[in-house]
C-alpha atoms as a PDB file:
ATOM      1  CA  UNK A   1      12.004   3.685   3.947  1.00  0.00           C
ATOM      2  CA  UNK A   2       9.245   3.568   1.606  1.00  0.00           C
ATOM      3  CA  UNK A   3       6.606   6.844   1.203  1.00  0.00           C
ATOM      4  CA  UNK A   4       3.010   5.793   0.617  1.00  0.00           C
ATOM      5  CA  UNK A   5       0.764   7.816  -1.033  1.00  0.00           C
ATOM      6  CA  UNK A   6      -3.208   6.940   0.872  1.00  0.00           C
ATOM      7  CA  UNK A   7      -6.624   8.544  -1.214  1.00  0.00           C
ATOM      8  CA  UNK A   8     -10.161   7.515  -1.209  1.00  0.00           C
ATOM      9  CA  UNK A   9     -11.411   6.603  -4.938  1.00  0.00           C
ATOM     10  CA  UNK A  10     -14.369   7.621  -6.793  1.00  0.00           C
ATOM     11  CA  UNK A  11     -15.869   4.587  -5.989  1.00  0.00           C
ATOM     12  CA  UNK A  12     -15.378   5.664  -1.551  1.00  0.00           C
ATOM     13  CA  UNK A  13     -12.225   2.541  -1.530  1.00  0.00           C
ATOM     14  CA  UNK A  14      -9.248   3.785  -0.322  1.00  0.00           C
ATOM     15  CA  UNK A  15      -5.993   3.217  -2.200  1.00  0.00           C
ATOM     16  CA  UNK A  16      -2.707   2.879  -1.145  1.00  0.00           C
ATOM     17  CA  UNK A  17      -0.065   3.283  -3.557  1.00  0.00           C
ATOM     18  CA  UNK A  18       4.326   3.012  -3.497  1.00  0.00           C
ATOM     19  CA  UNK A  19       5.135   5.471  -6.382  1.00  0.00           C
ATOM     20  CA  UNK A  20       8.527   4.676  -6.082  1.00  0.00           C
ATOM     21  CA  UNK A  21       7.966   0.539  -7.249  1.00  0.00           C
ATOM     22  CA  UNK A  22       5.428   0.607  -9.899  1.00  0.00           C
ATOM     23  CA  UNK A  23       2.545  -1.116  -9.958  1.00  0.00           C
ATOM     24  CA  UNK A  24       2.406  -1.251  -6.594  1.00  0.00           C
ATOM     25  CA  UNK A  25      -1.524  -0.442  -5.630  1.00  0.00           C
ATOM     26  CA  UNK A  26      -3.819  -1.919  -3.272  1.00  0.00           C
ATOM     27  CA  UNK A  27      -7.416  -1.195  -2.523  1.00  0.00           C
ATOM     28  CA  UNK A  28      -9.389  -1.243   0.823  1.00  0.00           C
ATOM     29  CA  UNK A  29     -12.113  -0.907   2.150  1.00  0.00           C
ATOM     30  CA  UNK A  30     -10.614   2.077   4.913  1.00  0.00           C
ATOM     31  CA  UNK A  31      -7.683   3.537   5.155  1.00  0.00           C
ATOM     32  CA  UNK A  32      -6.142   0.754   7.792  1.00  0.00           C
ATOM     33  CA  UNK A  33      -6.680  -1.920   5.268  1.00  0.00           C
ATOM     34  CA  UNK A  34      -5.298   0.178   2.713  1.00  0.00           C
ATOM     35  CA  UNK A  35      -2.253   0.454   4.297  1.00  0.00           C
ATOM     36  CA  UNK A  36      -1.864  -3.260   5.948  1.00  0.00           C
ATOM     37  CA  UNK A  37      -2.440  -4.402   2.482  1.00  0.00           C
ATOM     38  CA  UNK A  38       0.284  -1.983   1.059  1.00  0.00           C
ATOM     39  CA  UNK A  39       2.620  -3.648   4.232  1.00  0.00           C
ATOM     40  CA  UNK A  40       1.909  -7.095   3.291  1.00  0.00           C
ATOM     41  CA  UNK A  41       2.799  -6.423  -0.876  1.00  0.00           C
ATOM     42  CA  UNK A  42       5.938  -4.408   0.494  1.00  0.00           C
ATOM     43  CA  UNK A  43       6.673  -8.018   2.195  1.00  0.00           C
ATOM     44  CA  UNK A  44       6.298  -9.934  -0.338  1.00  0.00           C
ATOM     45  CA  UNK A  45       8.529  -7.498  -2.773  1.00  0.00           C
ATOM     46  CA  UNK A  46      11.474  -6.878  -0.696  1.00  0.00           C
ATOM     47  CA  UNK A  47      11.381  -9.979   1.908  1.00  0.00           C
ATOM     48  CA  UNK A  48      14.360  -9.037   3.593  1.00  0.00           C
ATOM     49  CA  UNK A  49      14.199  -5.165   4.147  1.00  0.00           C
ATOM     50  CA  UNK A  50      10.518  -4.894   5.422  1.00  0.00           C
ATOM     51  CA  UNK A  51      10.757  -5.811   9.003  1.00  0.00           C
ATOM     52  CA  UNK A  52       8.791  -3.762  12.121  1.00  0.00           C
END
């Protein structure tokens, strides 16, 4: 299990970021698409390990 770590920006975009794998940021426009975004990297990084 991965911990997330979800903040609004300066700029009112929320960010969701894996401080454990970095690099791994995503921006959205709430905090829902922040995190689907940060689900759909996760995916695509570990294909095999990231299923509901």
């Amino acid at each position: 299990m991965r911990e997330f770590a979800v903040y609004q920006d300066d700029d009112g975009s929320w960010v969701a970021e894996c401080r454990e794998l970095p690099g791994l940021k995503v921006k959205g426009k709430s905090e829902d698409e922040a995190l689907q975004k940060i689900k759909q990297a996760l995916l695509i990084y570990y294909p095999c390990r990231c299923e509901d």
